[in-house]
Protein backbone atom coordinates (compact mmCIF):
# COMPACT_ATOMS: atom_id res chain seq x y z
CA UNK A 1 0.00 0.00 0.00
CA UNK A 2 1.54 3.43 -1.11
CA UNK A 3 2.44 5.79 1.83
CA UNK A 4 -0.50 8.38 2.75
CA UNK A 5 0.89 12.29 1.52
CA UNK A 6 2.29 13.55 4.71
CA UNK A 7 0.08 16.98 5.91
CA UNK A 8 0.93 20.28 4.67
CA UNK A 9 2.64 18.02 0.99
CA UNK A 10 1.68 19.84 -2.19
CA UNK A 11 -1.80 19.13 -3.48
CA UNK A 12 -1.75 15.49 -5.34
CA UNK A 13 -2.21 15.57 -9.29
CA UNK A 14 -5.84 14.35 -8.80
CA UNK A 15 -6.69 16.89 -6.09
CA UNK A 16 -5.77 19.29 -8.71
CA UNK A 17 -7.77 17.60 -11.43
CA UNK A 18 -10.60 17.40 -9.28
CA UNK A 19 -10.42 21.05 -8.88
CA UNK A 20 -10.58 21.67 -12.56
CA UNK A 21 -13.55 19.43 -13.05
CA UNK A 22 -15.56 21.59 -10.28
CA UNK A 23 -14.43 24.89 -11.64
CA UNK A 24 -15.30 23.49 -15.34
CA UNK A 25 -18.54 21.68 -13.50
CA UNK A 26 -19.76 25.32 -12.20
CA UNK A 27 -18.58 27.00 -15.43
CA UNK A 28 -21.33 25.14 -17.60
CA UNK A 29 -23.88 24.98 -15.29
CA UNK A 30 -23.80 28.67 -14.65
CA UNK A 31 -23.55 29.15 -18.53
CA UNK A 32 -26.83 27.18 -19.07
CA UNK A 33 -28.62 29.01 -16.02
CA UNK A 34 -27.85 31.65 -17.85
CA UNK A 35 -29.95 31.04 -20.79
CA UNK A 36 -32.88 31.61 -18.61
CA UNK A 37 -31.88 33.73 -15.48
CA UNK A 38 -31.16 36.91 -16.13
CA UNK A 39 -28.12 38.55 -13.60
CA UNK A 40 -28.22 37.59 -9.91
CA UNK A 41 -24.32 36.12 -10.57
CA UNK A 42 -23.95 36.71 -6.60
CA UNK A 43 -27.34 34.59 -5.83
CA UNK A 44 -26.04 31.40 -8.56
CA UNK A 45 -22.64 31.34 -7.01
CA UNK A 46 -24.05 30.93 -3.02
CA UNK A 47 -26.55 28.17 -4.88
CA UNK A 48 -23.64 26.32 -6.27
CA UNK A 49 -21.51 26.52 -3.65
CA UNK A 50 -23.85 24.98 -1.23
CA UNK A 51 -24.44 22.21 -3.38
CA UNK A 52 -21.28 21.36 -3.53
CA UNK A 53 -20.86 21.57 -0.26
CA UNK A 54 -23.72 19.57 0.81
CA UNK A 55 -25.81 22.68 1.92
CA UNK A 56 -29.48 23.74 1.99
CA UNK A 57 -30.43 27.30 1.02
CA UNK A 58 -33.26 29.36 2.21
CA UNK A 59 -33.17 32.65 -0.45
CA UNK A 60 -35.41 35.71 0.82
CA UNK A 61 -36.69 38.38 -1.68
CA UNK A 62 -40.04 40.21 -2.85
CA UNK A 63 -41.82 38.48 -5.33
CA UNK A 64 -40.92 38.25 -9.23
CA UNK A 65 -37.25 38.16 -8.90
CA UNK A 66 -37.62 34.53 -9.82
CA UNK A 67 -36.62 32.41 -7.28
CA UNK A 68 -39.02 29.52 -7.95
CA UNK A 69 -37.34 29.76 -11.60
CA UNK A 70 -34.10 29.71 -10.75
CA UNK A 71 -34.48 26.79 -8.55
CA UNK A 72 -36.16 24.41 -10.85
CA UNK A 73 -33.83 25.75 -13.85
CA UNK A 74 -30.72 24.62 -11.48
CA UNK A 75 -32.71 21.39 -10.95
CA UNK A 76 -33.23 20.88 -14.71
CA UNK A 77 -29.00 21.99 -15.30
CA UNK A 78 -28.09 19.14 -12.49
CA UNK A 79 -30.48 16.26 -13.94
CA UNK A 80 -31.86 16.09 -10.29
CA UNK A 81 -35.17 14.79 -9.94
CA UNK A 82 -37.30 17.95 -8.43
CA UNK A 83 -40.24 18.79 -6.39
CA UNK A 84 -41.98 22.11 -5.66
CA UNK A 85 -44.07 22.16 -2.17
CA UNK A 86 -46.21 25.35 -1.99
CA UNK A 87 -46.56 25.71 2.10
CA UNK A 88 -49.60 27.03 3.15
CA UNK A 89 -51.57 27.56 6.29
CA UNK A 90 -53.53 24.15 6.17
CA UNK A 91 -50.19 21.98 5.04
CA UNK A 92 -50.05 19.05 7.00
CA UNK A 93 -46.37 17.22 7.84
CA UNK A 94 -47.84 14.28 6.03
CA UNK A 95 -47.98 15.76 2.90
CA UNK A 96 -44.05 16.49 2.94
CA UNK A 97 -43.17 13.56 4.31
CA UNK A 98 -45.52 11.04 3.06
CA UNK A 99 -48.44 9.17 4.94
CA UNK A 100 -49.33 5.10 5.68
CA UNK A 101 -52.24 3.66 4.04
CA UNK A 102 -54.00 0.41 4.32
CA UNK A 103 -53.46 -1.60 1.22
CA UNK A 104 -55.43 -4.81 0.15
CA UNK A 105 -53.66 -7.77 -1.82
CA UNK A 106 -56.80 -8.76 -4.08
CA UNK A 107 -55.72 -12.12 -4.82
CA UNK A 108 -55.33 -13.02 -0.75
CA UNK A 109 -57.09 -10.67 0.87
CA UNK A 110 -54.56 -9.95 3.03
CA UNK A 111 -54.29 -6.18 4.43
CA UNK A 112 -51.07 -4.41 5.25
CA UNK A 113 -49.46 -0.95 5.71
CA UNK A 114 -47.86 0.87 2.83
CA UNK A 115 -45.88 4.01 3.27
CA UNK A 116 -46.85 6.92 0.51
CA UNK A 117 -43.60 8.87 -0.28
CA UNK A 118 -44.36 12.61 -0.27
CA UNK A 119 -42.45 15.60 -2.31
CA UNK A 120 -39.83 15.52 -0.08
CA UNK A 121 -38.54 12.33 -1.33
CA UNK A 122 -36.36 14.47 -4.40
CA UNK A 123 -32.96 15.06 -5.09
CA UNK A 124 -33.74 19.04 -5.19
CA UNK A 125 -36.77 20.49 -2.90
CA UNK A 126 -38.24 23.46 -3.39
CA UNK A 127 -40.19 24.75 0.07
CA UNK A 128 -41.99 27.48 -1.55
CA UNK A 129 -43.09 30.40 0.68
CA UNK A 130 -41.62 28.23 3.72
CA UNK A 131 -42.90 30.77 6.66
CA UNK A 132 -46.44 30.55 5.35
CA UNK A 133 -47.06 27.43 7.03
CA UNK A 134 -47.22 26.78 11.08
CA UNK A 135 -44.06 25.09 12.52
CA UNK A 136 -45.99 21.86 13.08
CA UNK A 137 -45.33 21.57 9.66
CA UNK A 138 -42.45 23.55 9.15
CA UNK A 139 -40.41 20.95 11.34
CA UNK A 140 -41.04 18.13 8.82
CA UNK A 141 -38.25 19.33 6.77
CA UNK A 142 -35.72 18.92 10.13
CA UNK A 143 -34.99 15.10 10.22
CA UNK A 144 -35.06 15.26 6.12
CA UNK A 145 -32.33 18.19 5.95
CA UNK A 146 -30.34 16.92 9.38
CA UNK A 147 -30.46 13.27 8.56
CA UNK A 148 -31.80 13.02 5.08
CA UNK A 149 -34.17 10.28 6.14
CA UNK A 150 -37.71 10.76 6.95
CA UNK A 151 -39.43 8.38 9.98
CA UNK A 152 -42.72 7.61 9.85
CA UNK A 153 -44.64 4.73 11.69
CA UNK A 154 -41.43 4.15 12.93
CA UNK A 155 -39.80 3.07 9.77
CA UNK A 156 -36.46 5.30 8.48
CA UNK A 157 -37.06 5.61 4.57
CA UNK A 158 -33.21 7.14 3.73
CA UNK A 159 -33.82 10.05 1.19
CA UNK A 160 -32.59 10.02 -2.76
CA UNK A 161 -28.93 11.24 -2.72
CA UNK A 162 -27.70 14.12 -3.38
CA UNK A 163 -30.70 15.71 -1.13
CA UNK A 164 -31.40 20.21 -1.42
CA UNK A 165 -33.80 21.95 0.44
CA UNK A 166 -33.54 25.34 -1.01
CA UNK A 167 -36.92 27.30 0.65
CA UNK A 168 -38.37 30.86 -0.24
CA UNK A 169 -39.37 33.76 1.91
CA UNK A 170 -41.23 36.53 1.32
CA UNK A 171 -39.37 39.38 3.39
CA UNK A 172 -42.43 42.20 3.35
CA UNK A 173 -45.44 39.91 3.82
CA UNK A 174 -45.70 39.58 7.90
CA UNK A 175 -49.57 39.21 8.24
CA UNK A 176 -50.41 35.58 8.72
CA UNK A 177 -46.99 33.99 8.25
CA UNK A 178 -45.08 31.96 10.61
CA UNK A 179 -40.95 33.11 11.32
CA UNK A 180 -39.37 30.13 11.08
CA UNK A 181 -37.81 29.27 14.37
CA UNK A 182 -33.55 29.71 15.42
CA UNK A 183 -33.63 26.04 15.47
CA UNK A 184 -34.37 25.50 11.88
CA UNK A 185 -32.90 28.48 10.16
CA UNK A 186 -29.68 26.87 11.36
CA UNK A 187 -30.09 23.88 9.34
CA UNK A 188 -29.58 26.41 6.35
CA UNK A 189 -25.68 27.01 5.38
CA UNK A 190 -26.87 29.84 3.40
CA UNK A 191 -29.43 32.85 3.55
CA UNK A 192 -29.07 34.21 0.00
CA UNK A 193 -30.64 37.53 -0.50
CA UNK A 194 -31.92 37.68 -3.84
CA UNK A 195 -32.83 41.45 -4.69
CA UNK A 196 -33.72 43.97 -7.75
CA UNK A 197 -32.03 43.39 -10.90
CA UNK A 198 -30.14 46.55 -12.39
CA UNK A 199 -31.97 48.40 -15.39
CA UNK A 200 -30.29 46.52 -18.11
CA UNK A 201 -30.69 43.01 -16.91
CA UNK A 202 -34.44 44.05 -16.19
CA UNK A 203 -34.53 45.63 -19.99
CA UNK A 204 -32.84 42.06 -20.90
CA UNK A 205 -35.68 40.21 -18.42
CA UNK A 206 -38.83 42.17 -20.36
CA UNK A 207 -37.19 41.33 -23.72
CA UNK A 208 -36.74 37.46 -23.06
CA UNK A 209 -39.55 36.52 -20.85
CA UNK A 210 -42.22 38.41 -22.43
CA UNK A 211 -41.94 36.94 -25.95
CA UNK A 212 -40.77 33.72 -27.41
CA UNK A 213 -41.01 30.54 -24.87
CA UNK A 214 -38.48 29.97 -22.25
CA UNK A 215 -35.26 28.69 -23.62
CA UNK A 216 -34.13 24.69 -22.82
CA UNK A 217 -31.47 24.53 -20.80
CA UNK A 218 -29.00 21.31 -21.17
CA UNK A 219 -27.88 18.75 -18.78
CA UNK A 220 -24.10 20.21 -17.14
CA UNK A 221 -24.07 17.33 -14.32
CA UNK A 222 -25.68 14.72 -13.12
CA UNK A 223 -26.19 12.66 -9.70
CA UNK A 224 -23.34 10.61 -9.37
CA UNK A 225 -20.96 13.56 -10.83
CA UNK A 226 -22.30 15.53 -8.08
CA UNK A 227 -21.43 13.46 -5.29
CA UNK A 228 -18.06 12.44 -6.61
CA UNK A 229 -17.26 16.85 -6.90
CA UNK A 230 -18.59 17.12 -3.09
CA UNK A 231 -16.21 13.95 -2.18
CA UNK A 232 -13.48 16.13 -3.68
CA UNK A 233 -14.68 19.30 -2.06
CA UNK A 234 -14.68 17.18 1.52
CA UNK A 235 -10.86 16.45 0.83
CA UNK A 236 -9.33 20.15 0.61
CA UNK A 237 -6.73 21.03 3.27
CA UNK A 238 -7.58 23.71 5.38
CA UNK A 239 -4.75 25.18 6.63
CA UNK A 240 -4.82 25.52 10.69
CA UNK A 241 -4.61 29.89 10.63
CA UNK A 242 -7.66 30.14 8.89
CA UNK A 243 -9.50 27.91 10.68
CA UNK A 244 -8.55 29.68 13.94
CA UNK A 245 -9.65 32.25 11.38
CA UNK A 246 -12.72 31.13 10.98
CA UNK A 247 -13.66 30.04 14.51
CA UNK A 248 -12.54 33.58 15.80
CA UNK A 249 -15.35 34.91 13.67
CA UNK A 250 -17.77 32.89 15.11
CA UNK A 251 -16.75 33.12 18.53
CA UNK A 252 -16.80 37.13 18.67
CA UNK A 253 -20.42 36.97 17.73
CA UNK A 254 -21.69 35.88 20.76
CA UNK A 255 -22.77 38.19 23.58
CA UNK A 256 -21.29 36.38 26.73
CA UNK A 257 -17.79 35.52 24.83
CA UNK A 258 -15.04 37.72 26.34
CA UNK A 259 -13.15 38.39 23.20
CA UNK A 260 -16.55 40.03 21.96
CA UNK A 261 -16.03 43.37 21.02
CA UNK A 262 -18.48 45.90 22.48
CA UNK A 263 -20.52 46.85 19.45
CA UNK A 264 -21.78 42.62 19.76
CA UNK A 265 -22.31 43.35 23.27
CA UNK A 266 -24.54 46.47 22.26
CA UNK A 267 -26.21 45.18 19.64
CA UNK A 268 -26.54 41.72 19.92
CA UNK A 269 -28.88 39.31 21.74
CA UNK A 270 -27.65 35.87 20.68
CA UNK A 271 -24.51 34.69 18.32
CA UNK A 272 -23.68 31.89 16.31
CA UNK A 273 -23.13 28.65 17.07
CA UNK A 274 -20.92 26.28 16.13
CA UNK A 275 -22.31 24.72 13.22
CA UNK A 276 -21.70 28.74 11.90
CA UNK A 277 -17.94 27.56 12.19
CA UNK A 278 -18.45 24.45 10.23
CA UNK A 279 -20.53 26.11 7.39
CA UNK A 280 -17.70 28.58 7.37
CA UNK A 281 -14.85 25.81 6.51
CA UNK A 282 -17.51 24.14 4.11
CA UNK A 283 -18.36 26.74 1.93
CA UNK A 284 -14.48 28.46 1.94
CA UNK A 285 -13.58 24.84 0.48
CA UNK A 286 -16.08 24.66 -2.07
CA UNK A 287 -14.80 28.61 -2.64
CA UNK A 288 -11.41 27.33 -2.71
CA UNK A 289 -11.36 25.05 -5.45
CA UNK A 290 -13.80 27.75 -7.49
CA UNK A 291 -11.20 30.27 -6.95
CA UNK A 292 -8.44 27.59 -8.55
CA UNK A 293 -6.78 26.89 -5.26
CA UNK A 294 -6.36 23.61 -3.92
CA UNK A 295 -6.50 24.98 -0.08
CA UNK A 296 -8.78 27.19 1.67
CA UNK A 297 -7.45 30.78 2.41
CA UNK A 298 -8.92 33.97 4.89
CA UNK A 299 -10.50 35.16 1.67
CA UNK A 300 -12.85 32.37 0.88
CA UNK A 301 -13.86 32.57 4.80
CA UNK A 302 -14.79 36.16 4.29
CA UNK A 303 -16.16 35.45 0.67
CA UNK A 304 -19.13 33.62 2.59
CA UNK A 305 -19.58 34.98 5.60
CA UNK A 306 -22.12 37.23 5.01
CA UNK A 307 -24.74 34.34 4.11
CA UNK A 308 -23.29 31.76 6.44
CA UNK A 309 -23.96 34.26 9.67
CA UNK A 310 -26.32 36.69 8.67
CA UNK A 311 -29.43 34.26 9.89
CA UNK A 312 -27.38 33.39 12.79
CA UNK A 313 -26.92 36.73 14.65
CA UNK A 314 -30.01 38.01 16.26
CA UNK A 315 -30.06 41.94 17.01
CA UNK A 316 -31.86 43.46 19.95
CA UNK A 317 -33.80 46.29 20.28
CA UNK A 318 -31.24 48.88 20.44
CA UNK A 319 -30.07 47.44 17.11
CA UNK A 320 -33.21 47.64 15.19
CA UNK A 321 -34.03 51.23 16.97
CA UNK A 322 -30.54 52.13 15.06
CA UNK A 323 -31.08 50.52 12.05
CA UNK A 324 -28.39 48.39 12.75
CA UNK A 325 -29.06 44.79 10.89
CA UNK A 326 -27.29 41.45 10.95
CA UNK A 327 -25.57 42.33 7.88
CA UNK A 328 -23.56 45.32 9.48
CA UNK A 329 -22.40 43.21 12.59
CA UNK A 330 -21.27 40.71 10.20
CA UNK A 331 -19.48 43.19 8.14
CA UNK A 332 -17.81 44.62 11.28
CA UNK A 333 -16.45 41.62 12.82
CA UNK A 334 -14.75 40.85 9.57
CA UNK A 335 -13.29 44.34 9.78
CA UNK A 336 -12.44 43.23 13.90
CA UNK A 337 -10.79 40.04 13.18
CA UNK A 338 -7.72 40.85 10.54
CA UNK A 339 -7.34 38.49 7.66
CA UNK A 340 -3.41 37.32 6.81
CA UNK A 341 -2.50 35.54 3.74
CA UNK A 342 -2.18 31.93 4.47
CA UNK A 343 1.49 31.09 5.24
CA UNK A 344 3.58 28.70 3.33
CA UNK A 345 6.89 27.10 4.38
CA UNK A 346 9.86 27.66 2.12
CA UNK A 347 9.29 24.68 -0.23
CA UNK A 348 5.17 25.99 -0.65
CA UNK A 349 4.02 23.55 1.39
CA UNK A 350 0.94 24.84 4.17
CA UNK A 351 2.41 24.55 7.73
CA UNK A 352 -0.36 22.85 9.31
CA UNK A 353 -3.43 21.60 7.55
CA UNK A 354 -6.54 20.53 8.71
CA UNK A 355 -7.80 17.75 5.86
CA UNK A 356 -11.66 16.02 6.51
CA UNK A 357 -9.99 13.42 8.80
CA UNK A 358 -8.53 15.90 11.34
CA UNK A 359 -5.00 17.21 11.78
């Protein structure tokens, strides 16, 4: 058996062919979104690199910016099998999750139970208007995106790999809607704000949508390519600076931590938690090999920290009577916590790296 690379080597050849599969991967399957989405580069990127990281997505915008159409154009680009659930006030968990009905074999007579799979059992779903239904219903989705199984009558029925939740919100419609609780919104890696387009992609939206029919889009990847590219992703170094980096981030969000700078302490009634620091390594791998780099640097950290924490940081009052939203907190502990390139020893190897098995 050939000797394992020793931590900190240079990046194998097939760690850096793997990388340009992903970039070439994300390359055509943005070019084919493109055919039908118009801008929103920012809002495909976050997508993409939550897939590949093995990340749900909850994106929150007015309506018509086409989030429903983006989603089951990405579906349609991946050659994922996809489901759209429209939550509403009278959604039962039964029809996400599926139900048990009695079933009669004609030719015996004998009775038994079979269990109905609901729309949750899809490669990509689509939880439409999410905080329009109660959270009865709204904690369906938590053993599917935690565990990707579902349990009912006490059965486990294991999900279709790779499994997406990627849920809407309506930010401006409060009136008879439900906030979906801390508990689940940090089951999301990402809260993608999806917002206007500029006047020339909205000239370019009136021109292609309001004519001929909606271009096809082609197939870029499919299921098994997908989970071999977030096998790859899993296996990029993180170097052990930036993810002291990272955790530092995380850790000066939180209220009672003493390194907490007092603008958190003013403004802030609850921080992240830890799975904020493991989204944060996630994504900045996914980022890494994206950016052509075959280890994740400060700049990938800060490329996603913005929709990693931004659902994780609750203000207070004194916040909100200032104006002061998650956003800015976020954007002021990255300006707290300095970012240093990531050092190499004298022969370009990383000092100490962090790989998916541990140091």
């Amino acid at each position: 058996m050939a000797d394992e690379p020793a931590a900190g080597a240079p990046a194998p050849m097939e760690d850096m062919e793997g990388a340009r599969r992903l970039r070439a991967a994300y390359d055509t399957v943005r070019r084919e979104i493109g055919k039908v989405i118009v801008g929103q580069d920012a809002v495909v990127e976050q997508l993409l690199v939550s897939i590949f990281s093995r990340g749900h997505g909850l994106l929150v915008g007015v309506p018509g910016l086409a989030k429903t159409l983006l989603v089951s154009t990405l579906a349609r680009t991946l050659s994922l099998s996809f489901s759209r659930i429209q939550f509403t006030p009278d959604l039962m968990p039964a029809d996400i999750t599926g139900t048990e009905v009695i079933q009669e074999d004609r030719s015996t007579g004998h009775r038994e139970l079979k269990f109905l799979r609901g729309p949750v059992f899809a490669n990509v779903v689509l939880a439409d208007e999410i905080n329009r239904t109660p959270p009865k219903t709204q904690a369906a989705l938590l053993e599917a995106m935690q565990e990707h199984q579902v349990t009912a009558g006490g059965r486990k029925h294991a999900l279709p790999e790779p499994f997406f939740v990627l849920a809407t919100q309506n930010p401006i419609e409060q009136e008879g809607t439900y906030p979906l609780p801390e508990a689940q919104l940090d089951r999301f890696m990402f809260l993608i704000r999806v917002d206007y387009p500029s006047e020339e992609e909205e000239m370019e939206i009136v021109r292609r949508h309001t004519g001929a029919a909606v271009p096809d889009v082609a197939v870029a990847l499919r299921g098994e390519e997908i989970l071999e590219l977030q096998r790859i992703v899993a296996r990029v170094p993180v170097p052990e600076s930036v993810l002291e980096y990272a955790l530092s981030i995380t850790r000066r969000s939180r209220v009672t931590a003493k390194e907490a700078p007092d603008f958190v302490r003013d403004w802030v009634s609850w921080g992240a938690g830890p799975r904020a620091s493991q989204f944060l390594v996630m994504a900045g791998r996914a980022r890494a090999l994206l950016q052509g780099r075959t280890h994740v640097a400060t700049e990938d950290i800060r490329a996603v920290a913005h929709p990693v924490l931004r659902h994780r940081i609750l203000t207070n009052f004194s916040a909100e009577a200032e104006g002061v939203t998650s956003d800015v907190i976020v954007s002021r502990l990255l300006e707290t916590v300095p970012a240093h390139p990531t050092p190499t020893l004298s022969d370009g190897r990383l000092p100490k790296v962090l790989g998916p098995e541990g140091p």
